[in-house]
C-alpha atoms as a PDB file:
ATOM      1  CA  UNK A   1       0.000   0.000   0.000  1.00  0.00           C
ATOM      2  CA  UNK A   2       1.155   3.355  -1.153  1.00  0.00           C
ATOM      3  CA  UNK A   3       0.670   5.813   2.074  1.00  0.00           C
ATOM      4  CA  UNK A   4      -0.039   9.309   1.026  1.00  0.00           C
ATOM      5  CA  UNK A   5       3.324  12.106   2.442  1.00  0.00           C
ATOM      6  CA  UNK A   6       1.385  13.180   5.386  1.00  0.00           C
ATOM      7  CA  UNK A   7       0.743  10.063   6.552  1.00  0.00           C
ATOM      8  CA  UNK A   8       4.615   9.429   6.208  1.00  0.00           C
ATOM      9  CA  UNK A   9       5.014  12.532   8.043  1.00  0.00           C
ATOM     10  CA  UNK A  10       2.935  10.914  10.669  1.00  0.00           C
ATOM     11  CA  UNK A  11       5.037   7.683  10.792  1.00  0.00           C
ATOM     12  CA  UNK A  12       8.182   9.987  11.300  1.00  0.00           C
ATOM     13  CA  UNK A  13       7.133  11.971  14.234  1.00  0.00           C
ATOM     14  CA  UNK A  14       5.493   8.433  15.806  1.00  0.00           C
ATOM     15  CA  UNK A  15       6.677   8.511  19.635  1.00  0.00           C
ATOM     16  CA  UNK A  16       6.726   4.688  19.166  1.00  0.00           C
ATOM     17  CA  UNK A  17       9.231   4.464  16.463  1.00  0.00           C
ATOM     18  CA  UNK A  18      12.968   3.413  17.075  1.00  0.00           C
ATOM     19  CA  UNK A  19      15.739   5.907  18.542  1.00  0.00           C
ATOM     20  CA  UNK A  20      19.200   6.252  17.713  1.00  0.00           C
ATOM     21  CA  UNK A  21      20.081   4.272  20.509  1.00  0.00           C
ATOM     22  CA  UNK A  22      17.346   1.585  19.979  1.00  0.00           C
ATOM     23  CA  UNK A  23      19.590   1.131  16.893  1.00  0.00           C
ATOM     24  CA  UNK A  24      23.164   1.109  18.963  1.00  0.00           C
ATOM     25  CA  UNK A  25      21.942  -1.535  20.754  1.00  0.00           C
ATOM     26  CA  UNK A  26      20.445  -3.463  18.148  1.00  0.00           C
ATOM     27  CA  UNK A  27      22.944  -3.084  15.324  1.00  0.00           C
ATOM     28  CA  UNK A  28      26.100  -2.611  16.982  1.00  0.00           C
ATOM     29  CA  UNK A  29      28.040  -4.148  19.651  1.00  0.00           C
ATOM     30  CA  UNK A  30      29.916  -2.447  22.953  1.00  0.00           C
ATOM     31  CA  UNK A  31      28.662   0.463  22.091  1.00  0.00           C
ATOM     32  CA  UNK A  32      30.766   3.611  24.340  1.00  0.00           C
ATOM     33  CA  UNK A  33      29.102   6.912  25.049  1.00  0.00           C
ATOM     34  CA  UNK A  34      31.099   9.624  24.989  1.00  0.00           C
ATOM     35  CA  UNK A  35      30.100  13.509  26.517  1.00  0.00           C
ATOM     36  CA  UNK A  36      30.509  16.984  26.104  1.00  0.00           C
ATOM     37  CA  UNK A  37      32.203  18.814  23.080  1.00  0.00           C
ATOM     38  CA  UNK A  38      34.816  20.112  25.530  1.00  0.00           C
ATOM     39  CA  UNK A  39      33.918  23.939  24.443  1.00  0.00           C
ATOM     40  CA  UNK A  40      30.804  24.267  26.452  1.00  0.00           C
ATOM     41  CA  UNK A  41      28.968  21.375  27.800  1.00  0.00           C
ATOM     42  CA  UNK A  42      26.838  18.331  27.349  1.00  0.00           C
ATOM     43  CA  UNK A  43      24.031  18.162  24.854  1.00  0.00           C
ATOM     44  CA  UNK A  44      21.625  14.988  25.439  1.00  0.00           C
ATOM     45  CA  UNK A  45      19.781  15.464  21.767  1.00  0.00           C
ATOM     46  CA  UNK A  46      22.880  14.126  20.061  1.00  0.00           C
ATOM     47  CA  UNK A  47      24.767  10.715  21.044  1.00  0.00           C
ATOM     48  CA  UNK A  48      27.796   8.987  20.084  1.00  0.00           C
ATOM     49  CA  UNK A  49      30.638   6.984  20.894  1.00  0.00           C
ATOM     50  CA  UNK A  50      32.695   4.033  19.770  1.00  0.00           C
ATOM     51  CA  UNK A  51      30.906   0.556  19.064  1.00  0.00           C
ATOM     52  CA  UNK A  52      31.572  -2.814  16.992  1.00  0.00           C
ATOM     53  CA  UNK A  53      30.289  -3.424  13.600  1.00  0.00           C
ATOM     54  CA  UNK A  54      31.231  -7.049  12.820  1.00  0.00           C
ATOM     55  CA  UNK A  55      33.700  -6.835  14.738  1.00  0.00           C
ATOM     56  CA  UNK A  56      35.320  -3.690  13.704  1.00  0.00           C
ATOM     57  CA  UNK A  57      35.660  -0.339  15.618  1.00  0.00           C
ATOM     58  CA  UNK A  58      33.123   1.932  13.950  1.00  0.00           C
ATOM     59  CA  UNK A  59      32.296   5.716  15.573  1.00  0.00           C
ATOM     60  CA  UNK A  60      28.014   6.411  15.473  1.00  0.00           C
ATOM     61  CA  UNK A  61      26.560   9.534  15.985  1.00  0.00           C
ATOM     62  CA  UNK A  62      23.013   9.992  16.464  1.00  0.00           C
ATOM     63  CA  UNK A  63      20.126  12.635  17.693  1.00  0.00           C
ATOM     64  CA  UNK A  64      18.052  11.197  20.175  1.00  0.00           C
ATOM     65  CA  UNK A  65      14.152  11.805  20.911  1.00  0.00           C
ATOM     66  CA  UNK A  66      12.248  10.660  23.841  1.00  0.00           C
ATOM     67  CA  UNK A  67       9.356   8.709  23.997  1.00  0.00           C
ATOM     68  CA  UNK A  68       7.738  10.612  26.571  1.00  0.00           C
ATOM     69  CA  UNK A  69       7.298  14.199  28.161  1.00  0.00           C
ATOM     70  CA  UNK A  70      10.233  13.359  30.656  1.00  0.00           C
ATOM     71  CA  UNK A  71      12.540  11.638  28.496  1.00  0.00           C
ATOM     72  CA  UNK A  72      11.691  14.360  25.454  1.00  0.00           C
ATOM     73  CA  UNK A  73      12.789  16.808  27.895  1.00  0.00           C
ATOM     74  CA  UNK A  74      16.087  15.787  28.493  1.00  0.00           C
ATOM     75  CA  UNK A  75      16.850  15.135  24.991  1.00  0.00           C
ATOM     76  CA  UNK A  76      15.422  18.612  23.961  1.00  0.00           C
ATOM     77  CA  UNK A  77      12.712  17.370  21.887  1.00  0.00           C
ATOM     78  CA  UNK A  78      15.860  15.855  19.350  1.00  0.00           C
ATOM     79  CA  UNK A  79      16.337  19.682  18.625  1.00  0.00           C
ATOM     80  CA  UNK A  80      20.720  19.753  19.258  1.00  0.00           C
ATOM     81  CA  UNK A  81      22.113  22.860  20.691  1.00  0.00           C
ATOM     82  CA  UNK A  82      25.573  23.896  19.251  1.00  0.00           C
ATOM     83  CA  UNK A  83      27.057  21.746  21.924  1.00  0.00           C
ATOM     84  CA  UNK A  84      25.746  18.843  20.330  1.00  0.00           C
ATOM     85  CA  UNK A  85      27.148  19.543  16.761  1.00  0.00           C
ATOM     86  CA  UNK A  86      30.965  20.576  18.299  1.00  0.00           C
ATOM     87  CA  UNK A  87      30.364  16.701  20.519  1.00  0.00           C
ATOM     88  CA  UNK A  88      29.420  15.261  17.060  1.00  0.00           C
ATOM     89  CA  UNK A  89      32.228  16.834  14.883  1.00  0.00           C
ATOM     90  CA  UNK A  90      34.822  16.157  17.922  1.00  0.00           C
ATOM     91  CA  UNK A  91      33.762  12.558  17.875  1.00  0.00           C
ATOM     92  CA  UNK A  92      34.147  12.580  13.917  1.00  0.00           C
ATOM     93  CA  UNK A  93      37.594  14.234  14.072  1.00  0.00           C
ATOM     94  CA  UNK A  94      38.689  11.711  16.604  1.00  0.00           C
ATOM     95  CA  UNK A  95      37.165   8.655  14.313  1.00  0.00           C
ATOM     96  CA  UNK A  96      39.481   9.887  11.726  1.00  0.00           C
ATOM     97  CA  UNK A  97      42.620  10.243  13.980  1.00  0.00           C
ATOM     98  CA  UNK A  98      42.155   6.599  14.013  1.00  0.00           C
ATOM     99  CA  UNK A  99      40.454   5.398  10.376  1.00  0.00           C
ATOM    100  CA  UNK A 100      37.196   4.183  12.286  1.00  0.00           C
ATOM    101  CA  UNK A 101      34.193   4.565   9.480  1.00  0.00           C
ATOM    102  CA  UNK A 102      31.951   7.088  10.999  1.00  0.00           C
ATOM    103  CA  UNK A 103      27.830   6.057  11.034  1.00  0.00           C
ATOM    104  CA  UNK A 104      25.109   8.898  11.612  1.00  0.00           C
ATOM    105  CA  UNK A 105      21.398   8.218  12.560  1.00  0.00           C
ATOM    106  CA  UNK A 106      19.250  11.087  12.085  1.00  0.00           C
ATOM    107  CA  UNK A 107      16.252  12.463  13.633  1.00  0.00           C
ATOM    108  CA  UNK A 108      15.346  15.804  14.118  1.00  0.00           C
ATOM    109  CA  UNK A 109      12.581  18.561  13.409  1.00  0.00           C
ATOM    110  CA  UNK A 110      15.893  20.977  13.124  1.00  0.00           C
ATOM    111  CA  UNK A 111      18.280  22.649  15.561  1.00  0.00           C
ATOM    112  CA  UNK A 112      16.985  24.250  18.518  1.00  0.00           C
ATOM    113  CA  UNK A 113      16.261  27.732  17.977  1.00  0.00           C
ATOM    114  CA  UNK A 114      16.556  29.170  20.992  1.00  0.00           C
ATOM    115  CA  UNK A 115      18.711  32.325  22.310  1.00  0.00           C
ATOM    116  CA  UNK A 116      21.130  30.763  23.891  1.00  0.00           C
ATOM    117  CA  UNK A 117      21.786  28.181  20.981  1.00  0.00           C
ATOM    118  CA  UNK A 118      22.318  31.319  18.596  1.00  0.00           C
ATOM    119  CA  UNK A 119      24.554  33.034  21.092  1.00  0.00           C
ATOM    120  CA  UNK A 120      26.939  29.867  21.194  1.00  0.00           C
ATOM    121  CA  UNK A 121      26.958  29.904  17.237  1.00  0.00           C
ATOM    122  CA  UNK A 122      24.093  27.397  16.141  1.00  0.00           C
ATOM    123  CA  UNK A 123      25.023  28.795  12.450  1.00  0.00           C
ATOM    124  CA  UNK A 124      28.734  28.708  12.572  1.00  0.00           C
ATOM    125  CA  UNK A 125      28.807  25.192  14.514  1.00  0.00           C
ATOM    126  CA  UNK A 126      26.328  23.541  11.551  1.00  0.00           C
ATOM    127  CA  UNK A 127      28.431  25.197   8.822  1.00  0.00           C
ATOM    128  CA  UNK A 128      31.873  23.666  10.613  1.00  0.00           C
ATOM    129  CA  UNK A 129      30.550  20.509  10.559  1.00  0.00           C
ATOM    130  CA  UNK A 130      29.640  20.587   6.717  1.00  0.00           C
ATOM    131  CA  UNK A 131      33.234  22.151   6.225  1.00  0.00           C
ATOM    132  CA  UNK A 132      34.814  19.729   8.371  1.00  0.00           C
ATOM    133  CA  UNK A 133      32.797  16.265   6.988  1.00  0.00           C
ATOM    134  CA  UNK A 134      33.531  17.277   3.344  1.00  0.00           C
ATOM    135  CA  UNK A 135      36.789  16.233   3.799  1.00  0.00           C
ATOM    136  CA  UNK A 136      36.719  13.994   6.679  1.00  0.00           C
ATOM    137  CA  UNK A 137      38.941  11.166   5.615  1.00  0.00           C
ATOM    138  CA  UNK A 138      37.179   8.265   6.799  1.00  0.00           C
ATOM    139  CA  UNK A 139      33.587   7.208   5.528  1.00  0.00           C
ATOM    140  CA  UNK A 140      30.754   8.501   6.151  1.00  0.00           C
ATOM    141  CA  UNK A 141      27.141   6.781   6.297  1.00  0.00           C
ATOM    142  CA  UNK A 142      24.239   8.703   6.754  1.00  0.00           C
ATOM    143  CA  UNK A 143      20.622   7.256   7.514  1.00  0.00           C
ATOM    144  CA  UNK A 144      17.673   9.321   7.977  1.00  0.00           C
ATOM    145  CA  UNK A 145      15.656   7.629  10.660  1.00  0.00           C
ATOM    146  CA  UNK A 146      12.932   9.471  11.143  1.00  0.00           C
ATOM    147  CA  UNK A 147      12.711  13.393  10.633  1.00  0.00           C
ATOM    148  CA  UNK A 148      15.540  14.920   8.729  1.00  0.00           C
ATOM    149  CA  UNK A 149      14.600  18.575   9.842  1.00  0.00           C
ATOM    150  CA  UNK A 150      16.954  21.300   7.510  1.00  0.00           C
ATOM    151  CA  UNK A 151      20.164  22.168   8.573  1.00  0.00           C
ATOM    152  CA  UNK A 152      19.770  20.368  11.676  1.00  0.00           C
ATOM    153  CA  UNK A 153      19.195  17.300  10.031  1.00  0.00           C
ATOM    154  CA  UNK A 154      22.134  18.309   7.298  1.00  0.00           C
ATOM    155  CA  UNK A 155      24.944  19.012   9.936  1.00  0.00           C
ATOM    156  CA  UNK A 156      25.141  14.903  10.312  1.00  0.00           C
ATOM    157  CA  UNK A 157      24.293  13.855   6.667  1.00  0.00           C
ATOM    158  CA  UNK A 158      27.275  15.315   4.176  1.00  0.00           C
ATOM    159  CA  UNK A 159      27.825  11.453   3.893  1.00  0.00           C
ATOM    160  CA  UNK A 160      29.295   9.666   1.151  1.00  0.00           C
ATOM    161  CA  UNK A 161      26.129   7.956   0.900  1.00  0.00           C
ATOM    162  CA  UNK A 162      22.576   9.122   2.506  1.00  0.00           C
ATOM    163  CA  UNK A 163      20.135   6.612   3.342  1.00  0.00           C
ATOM    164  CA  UNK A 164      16.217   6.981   4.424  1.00  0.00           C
ATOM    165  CA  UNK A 165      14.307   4.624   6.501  1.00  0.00           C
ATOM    166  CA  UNK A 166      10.688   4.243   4.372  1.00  0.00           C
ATOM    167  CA  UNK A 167       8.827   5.647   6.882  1.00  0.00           C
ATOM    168  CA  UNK A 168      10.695   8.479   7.306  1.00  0.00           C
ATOM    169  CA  UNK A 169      11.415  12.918   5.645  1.00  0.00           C
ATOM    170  CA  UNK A 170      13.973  15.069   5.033  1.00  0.00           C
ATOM    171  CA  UNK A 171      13.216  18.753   3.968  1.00  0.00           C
ATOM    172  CA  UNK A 172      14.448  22.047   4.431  1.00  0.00           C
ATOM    173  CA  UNK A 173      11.180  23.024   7.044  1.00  0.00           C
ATOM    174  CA  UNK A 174       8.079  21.317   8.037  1.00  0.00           C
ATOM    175  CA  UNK A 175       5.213  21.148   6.385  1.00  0.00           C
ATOM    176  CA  UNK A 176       3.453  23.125   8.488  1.00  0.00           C
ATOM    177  CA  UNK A 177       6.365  25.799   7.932  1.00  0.00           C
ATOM    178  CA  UNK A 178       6.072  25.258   4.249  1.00  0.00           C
ATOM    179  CA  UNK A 179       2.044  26.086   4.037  1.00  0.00           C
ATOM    180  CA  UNK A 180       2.891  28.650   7.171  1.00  0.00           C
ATOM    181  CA  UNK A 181       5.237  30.457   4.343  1.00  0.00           C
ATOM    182  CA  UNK A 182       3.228  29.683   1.144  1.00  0.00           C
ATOM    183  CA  UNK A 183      -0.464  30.121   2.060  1.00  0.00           C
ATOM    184  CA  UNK A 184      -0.124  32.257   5.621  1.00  0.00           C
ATOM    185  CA  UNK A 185      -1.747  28.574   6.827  1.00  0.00           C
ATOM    186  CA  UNK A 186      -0.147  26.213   9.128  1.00  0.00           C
ATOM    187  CA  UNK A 187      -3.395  23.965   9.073  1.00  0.00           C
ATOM    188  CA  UNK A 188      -2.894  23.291   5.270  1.00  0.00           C
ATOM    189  CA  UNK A 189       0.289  21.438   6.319  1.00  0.00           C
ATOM    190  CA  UNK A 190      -1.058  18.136   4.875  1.00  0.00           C
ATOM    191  CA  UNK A 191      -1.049  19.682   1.501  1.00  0.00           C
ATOM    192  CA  UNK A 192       2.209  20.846   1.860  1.00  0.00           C
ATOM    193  CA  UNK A 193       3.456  17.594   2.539  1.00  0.00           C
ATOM    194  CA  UNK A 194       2.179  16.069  -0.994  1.00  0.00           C
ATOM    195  CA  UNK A 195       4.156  18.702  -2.784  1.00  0.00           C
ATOM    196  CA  UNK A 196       7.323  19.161  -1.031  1.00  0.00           C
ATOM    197  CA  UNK A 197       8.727  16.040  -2.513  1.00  0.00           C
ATOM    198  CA  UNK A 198      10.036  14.646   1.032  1.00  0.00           C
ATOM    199  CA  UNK A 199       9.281  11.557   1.399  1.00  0.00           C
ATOM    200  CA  UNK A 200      12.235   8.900   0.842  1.00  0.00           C
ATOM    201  CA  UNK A 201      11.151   7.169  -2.101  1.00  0.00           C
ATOM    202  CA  UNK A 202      10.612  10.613  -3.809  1.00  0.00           C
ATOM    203  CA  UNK A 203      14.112  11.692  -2.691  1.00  0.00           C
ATOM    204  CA  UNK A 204      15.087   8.549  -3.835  1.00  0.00           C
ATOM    205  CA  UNK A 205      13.627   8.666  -7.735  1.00  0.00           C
ATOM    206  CA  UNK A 206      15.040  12.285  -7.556  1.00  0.00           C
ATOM    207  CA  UNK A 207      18.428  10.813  -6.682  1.00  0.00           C
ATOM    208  CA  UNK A 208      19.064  12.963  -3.610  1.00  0.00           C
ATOM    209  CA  UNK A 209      19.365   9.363  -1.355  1.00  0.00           C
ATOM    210  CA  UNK A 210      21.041   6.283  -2.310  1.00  0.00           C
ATOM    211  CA  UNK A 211      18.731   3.932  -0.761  1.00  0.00           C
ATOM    212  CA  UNK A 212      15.509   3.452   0.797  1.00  0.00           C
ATOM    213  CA  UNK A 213      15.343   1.364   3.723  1.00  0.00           C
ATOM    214  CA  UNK A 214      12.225  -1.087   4.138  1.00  0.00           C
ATOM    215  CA  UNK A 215      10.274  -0.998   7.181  1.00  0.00           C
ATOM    216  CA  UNK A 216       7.234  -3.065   6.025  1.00  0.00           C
ATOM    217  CA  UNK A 217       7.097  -6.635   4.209  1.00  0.00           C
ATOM    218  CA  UNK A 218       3.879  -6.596   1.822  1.00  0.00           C
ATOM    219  CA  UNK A 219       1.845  -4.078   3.929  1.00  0.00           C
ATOM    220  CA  UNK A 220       2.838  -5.393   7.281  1.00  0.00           C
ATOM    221  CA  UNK A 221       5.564  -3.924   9.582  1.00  0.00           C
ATOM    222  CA  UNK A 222       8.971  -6.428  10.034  1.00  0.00           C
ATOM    223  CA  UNK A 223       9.531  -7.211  13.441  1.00  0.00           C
ATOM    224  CA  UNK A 224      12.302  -5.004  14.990  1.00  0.00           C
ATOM    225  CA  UNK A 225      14.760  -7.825  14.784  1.00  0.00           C
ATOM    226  CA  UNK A 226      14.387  -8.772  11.363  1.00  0.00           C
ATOM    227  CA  UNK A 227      14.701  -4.645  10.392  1.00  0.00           C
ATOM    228  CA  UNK A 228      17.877  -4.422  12.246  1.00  0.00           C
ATOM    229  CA  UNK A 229      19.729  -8.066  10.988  1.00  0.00           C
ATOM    230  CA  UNK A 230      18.630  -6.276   7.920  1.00  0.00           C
ATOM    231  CA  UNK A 231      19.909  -3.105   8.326  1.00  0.00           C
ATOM    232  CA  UNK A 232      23.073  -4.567  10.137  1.00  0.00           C
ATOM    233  CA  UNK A 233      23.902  -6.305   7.079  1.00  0.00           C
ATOM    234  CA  UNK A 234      23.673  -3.182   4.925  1.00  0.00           C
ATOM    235  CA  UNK A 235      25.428  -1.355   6.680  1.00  0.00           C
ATOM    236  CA  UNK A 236      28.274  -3.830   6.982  1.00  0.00           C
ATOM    237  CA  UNK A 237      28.303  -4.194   3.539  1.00  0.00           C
ATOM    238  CA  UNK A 238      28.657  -0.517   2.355  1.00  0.00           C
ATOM    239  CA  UNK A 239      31.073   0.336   4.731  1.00  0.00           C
ATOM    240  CA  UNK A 240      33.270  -2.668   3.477  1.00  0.00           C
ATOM    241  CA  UNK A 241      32.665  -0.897  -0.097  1.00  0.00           C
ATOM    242  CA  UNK A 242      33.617   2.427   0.639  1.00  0.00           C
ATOM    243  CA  UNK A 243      36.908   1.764   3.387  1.00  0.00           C
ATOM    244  CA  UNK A 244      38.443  -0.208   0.107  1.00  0.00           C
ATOM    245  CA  UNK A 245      38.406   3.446  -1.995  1.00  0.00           C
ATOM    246  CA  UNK A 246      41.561   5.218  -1.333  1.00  0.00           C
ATOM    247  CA  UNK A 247      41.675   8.529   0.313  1.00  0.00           C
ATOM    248  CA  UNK A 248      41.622  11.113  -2.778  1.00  0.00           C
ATOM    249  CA  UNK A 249      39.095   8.719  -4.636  1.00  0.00           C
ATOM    250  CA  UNK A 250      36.866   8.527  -1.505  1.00  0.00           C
ATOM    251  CA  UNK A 251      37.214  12.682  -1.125  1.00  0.00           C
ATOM    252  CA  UNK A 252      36.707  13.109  -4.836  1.00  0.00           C
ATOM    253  CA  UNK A 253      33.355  11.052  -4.900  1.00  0.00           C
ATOM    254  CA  UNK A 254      32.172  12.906  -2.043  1.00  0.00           C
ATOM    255  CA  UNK A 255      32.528  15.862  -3.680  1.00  0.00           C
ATOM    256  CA  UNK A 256      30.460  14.931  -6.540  1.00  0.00           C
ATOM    257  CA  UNK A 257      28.082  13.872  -5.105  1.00  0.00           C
ATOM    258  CA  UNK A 258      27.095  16.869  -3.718  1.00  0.00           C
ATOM    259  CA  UNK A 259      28.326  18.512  -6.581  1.00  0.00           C
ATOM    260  CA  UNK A 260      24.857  17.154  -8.346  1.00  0.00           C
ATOM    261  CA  UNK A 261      23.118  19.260  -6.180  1.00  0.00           C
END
């Protein structure tokens, strides 16, 4: 069954659907949190650390949401401060010190937009990290899990691939932004959806992802097991690809591929 964009949208914001670290746990192994971007402070929206991918040291990076009023507290609604960028670029920087692949997971509505955020550089800290990944020397694996919310969502994705989950967007606003802008009317926001081309299979025919994810098996949703053996194994797989490029060809492909753009 083809679901209509808002009822993606829907999907994407569900309170029920996995977090990054649902996915550390259930794709990697001995996984290792690491805090603070040593600037400033802590930021709980964004997590990372070292973990085992077959094996193999890998760094993830993810941005966290909470599944209720408490836990969405402390993780800032998945909105990062700057904090949480500098901990994520530090931890990316540190993955290429020593050649670990570096894995992002993806969910936010967009950078917090507070006072405070914009008086610790929200701009300059997003732009670093999309100065900083384009040449990052390692590679880089982005998956949109769930909202991919403008530059908040792009600080973590100048990968050398992007993926999408099926159930999941990635715009530059929300939809009720978009008809908020285009009609003066936030309640149109389910129109907006259908024409902002944001779902993943859209951004997939339009070749801004590489792959799309499946979540469902012929209308039903796969078990979470079977999702991440699945997931694990593509992963693994493109990883093993892109570590066998050498440095200049793995830099140079980058490149282009945002080049298309």
């Amino acid at each position: 069954m083809t679901r209509a964009a808002h009822e993606i949208v829907e999907l994407a914001r569900s309170k029920d659907r996995l977090t990054a670290l649902d996915y550390f746990d259930g794709i990697f192994s001995e996984f290792e949190e690491f805090h603070g971007d040593r600037l400033f402070g802590e930021d709980e929206a964004v997590v990372g650390g070292i973990a085992c991918l077959d094996g193999k040291p890998v760094t993830v990076i993810g941005i966290q949401k909470g599944r209720n009023l408490p836990e969405n507290l402390r993780r800032n609604f998945g909105s990062p401060h700057p904090e949480g960028y500098r901990k994520a670029l530090r931890l990316m920087k540190q993955a290429e010190k020593f050649q670990r692949p570096v894995v992002t997971l993806i969910n936010t509505a967009g950078a917090f937009c507070g006072i405070g955020a914009e008086e610790r550089g929200e701009g300059e800290a997003i732009a670093r990290n999309l100065m900083e990944m384009s040449d990052l020397t390692v590679p880089i694996l982005a998956i949109i899990i769930g909202e991919g919310g403008s530059g908040g969502a792009l600080a973590l994705a100048l990968g050398d691939e992007v993926w999408m989950m099926e159930h999941s967007i990635y715009a530059i606003l929300s939809p009720e932004g978009f008809a908020s802008i285009l009609w003066k009317d936030g309640s149109r926001a389910k129109e907006a959806a259908g024409l902002m081309k944001i779902t993943a299979q859209e951004l997939y025919e339009l070749g801004v992802i590489e792959k799309v994810i499946a979540e469902t098996h012929e209308e039903a949703f796969l078990p979470k097991e079977q999702l991440m053996e699945q997931m694990k194994a593509a992963i693994s797989k493109k990883l093993a690809e892109l570590s066998t490029l050498q440095t200049d060809e793995l830099l140079e492909a980058r490149y282009q591929r945002f080049r298309r753009f």
